[in-house]
Every structure is written in C-alpha cells, then in structure tokens.
N, C-alpha and C. Protein backbone atom coordinates (compact mmCIF):
# COMPACT_ATOMS: atom_id res chain seq x y z
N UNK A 1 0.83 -1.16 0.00
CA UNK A 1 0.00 0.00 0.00
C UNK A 1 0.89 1.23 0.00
N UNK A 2 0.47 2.10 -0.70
CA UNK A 2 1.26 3.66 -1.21
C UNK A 2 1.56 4.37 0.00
N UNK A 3 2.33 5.07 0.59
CA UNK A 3 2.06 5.75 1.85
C UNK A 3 2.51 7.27 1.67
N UNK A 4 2.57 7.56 -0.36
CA UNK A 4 2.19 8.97 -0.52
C UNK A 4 1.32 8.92 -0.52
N UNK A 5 0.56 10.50 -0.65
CA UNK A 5 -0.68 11.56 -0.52
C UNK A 5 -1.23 10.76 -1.29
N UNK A 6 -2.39 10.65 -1.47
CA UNK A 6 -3.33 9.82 -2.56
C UNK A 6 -5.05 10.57 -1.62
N UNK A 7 -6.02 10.42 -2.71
CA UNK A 7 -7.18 10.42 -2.84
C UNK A 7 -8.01 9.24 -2.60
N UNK A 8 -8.79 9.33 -1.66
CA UNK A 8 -9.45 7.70 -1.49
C UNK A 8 -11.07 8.22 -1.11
N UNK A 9 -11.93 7.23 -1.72
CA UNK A 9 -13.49 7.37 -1.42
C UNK A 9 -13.38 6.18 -0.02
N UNK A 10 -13.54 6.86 0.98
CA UNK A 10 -13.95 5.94 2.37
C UNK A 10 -15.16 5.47 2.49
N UNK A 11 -14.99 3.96 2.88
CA UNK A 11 -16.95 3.40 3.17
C UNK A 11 -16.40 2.84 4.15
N UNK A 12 -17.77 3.56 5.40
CA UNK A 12 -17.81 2.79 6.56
C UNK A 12 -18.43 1.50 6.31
N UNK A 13 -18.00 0.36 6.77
CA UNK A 13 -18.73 -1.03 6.74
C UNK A 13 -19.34 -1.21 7.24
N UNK A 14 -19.26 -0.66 8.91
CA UNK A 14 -19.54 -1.21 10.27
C UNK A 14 -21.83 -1.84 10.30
N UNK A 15 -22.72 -0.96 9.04
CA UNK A 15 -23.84 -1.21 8.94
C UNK A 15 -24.25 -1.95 8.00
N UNK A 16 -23.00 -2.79 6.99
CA UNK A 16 -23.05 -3.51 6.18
C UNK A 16 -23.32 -4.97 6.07
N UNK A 17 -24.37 -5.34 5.96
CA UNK A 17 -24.80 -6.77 6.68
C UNK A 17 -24.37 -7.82 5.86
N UNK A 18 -23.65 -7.57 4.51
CA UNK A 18 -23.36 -8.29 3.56
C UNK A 18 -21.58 -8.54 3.54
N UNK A 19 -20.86 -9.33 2.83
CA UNK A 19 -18.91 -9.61 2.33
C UNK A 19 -19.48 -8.35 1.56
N UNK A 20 -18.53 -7.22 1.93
CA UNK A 20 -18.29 -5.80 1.01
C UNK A 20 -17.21 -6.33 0.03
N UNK A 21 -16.36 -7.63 0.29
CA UNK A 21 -15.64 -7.65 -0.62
C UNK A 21 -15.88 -8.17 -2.49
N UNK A 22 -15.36 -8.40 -2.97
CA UNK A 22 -15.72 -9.01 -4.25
C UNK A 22 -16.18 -9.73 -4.87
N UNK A 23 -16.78 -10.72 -3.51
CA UNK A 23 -17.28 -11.73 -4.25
C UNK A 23 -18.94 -11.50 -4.46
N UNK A 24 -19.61 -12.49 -4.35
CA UNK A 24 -20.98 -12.52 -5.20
C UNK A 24 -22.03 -12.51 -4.25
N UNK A 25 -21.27 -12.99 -2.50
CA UNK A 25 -21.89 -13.16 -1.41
C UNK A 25 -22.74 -11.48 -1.12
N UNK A 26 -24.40 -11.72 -1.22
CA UNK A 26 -24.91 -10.37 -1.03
C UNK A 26 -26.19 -10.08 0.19
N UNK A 27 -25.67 -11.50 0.70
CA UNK A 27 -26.13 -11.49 1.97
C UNK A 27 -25.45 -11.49 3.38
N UNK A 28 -25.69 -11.38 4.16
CA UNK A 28 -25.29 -11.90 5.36
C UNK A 28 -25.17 -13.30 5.49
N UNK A 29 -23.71 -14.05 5.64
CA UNK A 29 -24.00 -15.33 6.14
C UNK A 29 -23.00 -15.15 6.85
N UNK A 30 -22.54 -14.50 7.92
CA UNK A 30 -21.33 -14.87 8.92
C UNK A 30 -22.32 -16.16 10.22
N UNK A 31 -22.07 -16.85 10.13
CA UNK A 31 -22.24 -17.67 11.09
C UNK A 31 -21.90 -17.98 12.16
N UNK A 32 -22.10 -18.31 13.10
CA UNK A 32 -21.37 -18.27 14.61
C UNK A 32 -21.87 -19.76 14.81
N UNK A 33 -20.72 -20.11 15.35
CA UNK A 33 -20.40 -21.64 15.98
C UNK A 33 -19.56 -21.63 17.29
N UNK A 34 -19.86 -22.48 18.41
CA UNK A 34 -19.08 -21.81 19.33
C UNK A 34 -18.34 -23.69 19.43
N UNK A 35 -16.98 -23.13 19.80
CA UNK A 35 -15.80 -24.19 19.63
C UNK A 35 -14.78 -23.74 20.79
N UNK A 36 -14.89 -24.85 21.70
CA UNK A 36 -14.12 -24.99 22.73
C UNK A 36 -14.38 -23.70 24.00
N UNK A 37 -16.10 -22.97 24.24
CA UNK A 37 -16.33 -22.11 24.80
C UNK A 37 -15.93 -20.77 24.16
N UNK A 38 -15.92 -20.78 23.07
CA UNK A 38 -15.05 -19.50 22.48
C UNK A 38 -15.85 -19.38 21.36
N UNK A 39 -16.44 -18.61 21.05
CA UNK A 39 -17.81 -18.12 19.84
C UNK A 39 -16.84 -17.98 18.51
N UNK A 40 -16.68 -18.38 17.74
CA UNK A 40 -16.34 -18.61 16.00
C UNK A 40 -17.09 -18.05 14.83
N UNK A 41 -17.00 -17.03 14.16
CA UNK A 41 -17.68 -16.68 13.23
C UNK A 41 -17.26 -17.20 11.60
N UNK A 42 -18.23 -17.10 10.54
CA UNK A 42 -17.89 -17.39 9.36
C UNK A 42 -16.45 -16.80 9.04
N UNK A 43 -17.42 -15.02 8.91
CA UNK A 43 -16.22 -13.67 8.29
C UNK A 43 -15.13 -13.78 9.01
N UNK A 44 -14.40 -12.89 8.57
CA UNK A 44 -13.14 -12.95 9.71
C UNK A 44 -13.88 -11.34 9.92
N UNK A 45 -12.69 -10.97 10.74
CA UNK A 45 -11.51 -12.02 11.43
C UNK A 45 -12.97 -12.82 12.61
N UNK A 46 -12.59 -14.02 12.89
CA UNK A 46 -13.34 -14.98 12.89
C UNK A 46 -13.53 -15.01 14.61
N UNK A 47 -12.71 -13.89 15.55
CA UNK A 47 -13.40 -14.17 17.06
C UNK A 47 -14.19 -12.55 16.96
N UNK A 48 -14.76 -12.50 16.08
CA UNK A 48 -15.70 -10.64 16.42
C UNK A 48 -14.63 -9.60 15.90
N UNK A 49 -15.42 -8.89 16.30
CA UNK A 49 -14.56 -7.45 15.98
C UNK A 49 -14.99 -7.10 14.48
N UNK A 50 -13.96 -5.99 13.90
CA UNK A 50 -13.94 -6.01 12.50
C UNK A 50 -12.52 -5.57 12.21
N UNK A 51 -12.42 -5.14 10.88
CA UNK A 51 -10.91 -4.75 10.35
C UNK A 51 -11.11 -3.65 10.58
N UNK A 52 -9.62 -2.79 11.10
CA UNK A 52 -9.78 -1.27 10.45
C UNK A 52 -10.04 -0.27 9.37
N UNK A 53 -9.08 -1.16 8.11
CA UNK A 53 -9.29 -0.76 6.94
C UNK A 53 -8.40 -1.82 6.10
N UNK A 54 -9.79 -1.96 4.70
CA UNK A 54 -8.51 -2.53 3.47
C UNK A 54 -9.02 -1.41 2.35
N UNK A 55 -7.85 -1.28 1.83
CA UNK A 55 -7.49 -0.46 0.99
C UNK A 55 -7.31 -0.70 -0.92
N UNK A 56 -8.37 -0.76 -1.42
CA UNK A 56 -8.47 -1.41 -3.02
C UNK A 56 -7.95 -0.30 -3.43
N UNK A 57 -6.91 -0.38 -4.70
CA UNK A 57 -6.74 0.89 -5.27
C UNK A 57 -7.82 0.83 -6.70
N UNK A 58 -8.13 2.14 -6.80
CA UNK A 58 -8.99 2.54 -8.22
C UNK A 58 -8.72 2.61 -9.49
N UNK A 59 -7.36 3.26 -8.88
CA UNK A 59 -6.27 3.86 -10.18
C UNK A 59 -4.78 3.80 -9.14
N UNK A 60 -4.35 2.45 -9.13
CA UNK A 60 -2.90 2.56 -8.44
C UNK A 60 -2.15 3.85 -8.76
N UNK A 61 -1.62 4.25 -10.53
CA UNK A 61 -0.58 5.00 -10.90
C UNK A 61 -1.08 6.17 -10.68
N UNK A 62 -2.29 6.52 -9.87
CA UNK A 62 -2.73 7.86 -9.55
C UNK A 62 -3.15 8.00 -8.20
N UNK A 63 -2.78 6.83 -7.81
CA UNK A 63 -3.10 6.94 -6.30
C UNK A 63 -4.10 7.30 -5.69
N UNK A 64 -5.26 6.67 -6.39
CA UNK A 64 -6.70 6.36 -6.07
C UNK A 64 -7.52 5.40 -5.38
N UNK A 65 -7.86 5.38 -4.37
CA UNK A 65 -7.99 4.22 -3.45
C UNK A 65 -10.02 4.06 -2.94
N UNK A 66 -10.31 2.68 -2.98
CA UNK A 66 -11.23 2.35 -2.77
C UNK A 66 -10.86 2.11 -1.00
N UNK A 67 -11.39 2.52 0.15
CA UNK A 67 -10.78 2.29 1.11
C UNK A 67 -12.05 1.48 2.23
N UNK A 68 -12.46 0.59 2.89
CA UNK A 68 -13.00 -0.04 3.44
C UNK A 68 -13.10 0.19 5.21
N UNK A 69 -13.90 0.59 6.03
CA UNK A 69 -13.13 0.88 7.36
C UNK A 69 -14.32 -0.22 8.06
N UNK A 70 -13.71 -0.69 9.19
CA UNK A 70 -14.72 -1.18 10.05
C UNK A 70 -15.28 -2.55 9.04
N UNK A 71 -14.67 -3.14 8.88
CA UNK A 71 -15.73 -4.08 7.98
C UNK A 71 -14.97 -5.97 8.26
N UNK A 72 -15.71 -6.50 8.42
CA UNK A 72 -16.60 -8.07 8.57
C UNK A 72 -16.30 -8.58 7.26
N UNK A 73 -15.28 -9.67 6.55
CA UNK A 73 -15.38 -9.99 5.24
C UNK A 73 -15.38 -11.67 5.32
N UNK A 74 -15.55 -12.21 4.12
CA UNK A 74 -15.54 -13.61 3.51
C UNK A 74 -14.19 -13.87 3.75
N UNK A 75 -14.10 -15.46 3.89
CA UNK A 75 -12.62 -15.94 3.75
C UNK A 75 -12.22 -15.45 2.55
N UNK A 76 -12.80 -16.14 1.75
CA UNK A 76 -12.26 -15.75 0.21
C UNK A 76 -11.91 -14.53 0.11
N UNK A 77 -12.62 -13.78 -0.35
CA UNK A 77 -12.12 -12.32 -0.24
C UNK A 77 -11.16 -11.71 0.82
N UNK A 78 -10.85 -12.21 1.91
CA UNK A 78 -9.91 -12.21 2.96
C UNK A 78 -8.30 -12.35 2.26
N UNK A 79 -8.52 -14.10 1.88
CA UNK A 79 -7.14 -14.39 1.17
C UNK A 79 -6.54 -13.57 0.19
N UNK A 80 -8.08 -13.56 -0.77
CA UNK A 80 -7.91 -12.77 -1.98
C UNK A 80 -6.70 -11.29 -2.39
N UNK A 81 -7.39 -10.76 -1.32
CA UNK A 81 -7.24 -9.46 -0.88
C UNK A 81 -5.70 -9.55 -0.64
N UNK A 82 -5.54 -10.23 0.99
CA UNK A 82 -3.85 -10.17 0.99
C UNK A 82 -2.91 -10.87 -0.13
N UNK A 83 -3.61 -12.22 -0.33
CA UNK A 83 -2.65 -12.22 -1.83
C UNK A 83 -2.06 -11.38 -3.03
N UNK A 84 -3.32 -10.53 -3.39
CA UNK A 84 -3.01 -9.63 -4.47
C UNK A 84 -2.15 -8.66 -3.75
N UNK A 85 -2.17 -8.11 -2.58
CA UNK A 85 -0.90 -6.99 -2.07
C UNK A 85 -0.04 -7.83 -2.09
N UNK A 86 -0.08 -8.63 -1.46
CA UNK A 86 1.72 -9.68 -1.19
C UNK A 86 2.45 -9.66 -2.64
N UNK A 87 2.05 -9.86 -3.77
CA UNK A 87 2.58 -10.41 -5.09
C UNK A 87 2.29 -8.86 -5.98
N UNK A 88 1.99 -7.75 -5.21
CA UNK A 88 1.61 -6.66 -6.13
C UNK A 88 0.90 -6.75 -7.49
N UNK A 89 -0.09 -7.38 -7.19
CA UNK A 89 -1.31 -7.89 -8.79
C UNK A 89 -2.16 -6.31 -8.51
N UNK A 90 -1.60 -5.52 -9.15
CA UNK A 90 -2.55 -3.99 -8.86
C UNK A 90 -3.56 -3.74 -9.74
N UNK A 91 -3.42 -4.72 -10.92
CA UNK A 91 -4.40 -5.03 -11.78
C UNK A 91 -5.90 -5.83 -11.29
N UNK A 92 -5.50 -6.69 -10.36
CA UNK A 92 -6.33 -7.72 -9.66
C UNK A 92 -7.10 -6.62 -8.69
N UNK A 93 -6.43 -6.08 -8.26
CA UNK A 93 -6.86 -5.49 -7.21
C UNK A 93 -7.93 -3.76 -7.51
N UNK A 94 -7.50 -3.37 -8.69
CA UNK A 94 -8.61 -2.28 -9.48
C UNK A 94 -9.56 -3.19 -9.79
N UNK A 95 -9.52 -4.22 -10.79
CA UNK A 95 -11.10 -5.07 -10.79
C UNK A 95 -11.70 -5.47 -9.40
N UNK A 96 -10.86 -5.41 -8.80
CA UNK A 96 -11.70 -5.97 -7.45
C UNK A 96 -12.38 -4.77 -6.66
N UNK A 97 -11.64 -3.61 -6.48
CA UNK A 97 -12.56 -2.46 -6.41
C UNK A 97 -13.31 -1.94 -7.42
N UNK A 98 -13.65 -2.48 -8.73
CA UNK A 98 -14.63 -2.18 -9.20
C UNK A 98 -15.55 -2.84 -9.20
N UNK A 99 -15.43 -4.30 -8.74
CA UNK A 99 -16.34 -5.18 -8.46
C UNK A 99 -16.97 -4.43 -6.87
N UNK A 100 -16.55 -4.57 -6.29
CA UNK A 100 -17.29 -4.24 -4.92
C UNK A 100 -17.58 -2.54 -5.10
N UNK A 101 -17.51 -1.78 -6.37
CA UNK A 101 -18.40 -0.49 -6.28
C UNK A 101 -19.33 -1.07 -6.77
N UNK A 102 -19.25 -2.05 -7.65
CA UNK A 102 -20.96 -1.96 -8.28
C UNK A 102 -21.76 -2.94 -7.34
N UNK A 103 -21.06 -3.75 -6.33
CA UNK A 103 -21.96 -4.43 -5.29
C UNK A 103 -22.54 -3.79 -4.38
N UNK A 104 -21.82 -2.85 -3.79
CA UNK A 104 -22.47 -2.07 -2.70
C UNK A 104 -23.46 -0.62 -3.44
N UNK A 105 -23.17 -0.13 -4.98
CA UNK A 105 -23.89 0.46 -5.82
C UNK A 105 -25.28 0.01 -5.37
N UNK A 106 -25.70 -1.49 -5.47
CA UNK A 106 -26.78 -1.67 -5.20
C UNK A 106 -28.19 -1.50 -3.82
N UNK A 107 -26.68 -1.32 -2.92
CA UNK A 107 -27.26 -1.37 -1.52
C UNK A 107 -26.75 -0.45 -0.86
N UNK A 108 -26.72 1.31 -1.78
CA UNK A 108 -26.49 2.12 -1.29
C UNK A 108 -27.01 2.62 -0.01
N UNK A 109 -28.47 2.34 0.16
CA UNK A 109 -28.78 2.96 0.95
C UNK A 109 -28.37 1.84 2.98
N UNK A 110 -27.32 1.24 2.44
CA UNK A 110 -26.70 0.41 4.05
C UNK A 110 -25.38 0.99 4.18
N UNK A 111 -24.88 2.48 3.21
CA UNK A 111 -23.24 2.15 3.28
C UNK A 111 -23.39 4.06 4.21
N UNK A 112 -22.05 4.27 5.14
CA UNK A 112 -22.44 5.39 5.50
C UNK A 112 -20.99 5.81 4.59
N UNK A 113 -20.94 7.14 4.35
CA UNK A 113 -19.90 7.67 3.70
C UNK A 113 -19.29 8.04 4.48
N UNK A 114 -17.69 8.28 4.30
CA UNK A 114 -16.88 8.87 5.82
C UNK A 114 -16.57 10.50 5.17
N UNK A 115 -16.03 9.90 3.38
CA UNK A 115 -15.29 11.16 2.63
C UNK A 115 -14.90 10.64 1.73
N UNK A 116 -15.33 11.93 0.68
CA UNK A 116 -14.42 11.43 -1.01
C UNK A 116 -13.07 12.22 -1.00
C-alpha cells in the first residue's frame, strides 16, 4: 500500500450486513459456531470485531484508493485481498474495487460515507 498523498473514497462497513468484498456473497451469512467455549464466526476475522481498513486501489498510478473501514469480510475475499498486495497484482486489485463499487452500488442505501 502507497504511503504517498493519494485520494481515497472511504466506506464505513460497520452497517453492512453483507462480504463488502468481491465476491458474489450479497447477503449476510457470517455464522457463529461456538468451539471450545469460544464463539467462532464465518467472516473474519473470525473471534468478532472487525478490520480497520482494506485499501483497493482505483487507479494505483494515480493513487486512487477504494478504502474499506470497520468491515466483517468472507474468507475468500480475505485471502484474496492479501494475496493480491503480497505479489503486487494492482491489476487484480482495481477489478476488485470495481467489483465491490458496483456491489455495494446496489445497496447504497446500508453504506455510511466517511469522505471522497
């Protein structure tokens, strides 16, 4: 992730009942199972909580960032996600923030805005 100045559209997650990430999941299915007295969820991170932020870029070479705060995701999209930073696929990672604008496009009215 860039740690010059860049431009980023922020979405709070934290009212997002659905994986904000890329995949196709457009419901809620985090599940809770409790294992060894200790409550287990689907999403990660998988004991509660949420992430602070992941960071999709829009336009890497312009330093445009899809930015995620507070948010509950799918394994898949979990791996996904750190894979494409680990191996720098910045290509992978603009389709993937354009995939999750046009997912949450649909269910605008669950996303709160922080700032464009």
């Amino acid at each position: 992730m860039n740690n010059h100045y860049h431009c980023s559209v922020i979405i709070d997650a934290t009212t997002i009942n659905f994986c904000p990430g890329p995949c196709k999941f457009n419901k809620y299915k985090d599940i809770r199972v409790k294992v060894k007295n200790k409550i287990m969820y689907d999403f990660k991170p998988n004991f509660g909580g949420r992430y602070n932020n992941f960071e999709y870029p829009i336009n890497y070479m312009e330093n445009n960032y899809l930015s995620l705060k507070n948010l509950r995701i799918c394994r898949n999209c979990y791996y996904r996600y750190h894979e494409f930073w680990r191996i720098n696929d910045y290509e992978s990672l603009e389709k993937d923030a354009f995939k999750i604008q046009k997912k949450i496009c649909d269910k605008i009215h669950l996303i709160n805005f922080v700032e464009f």
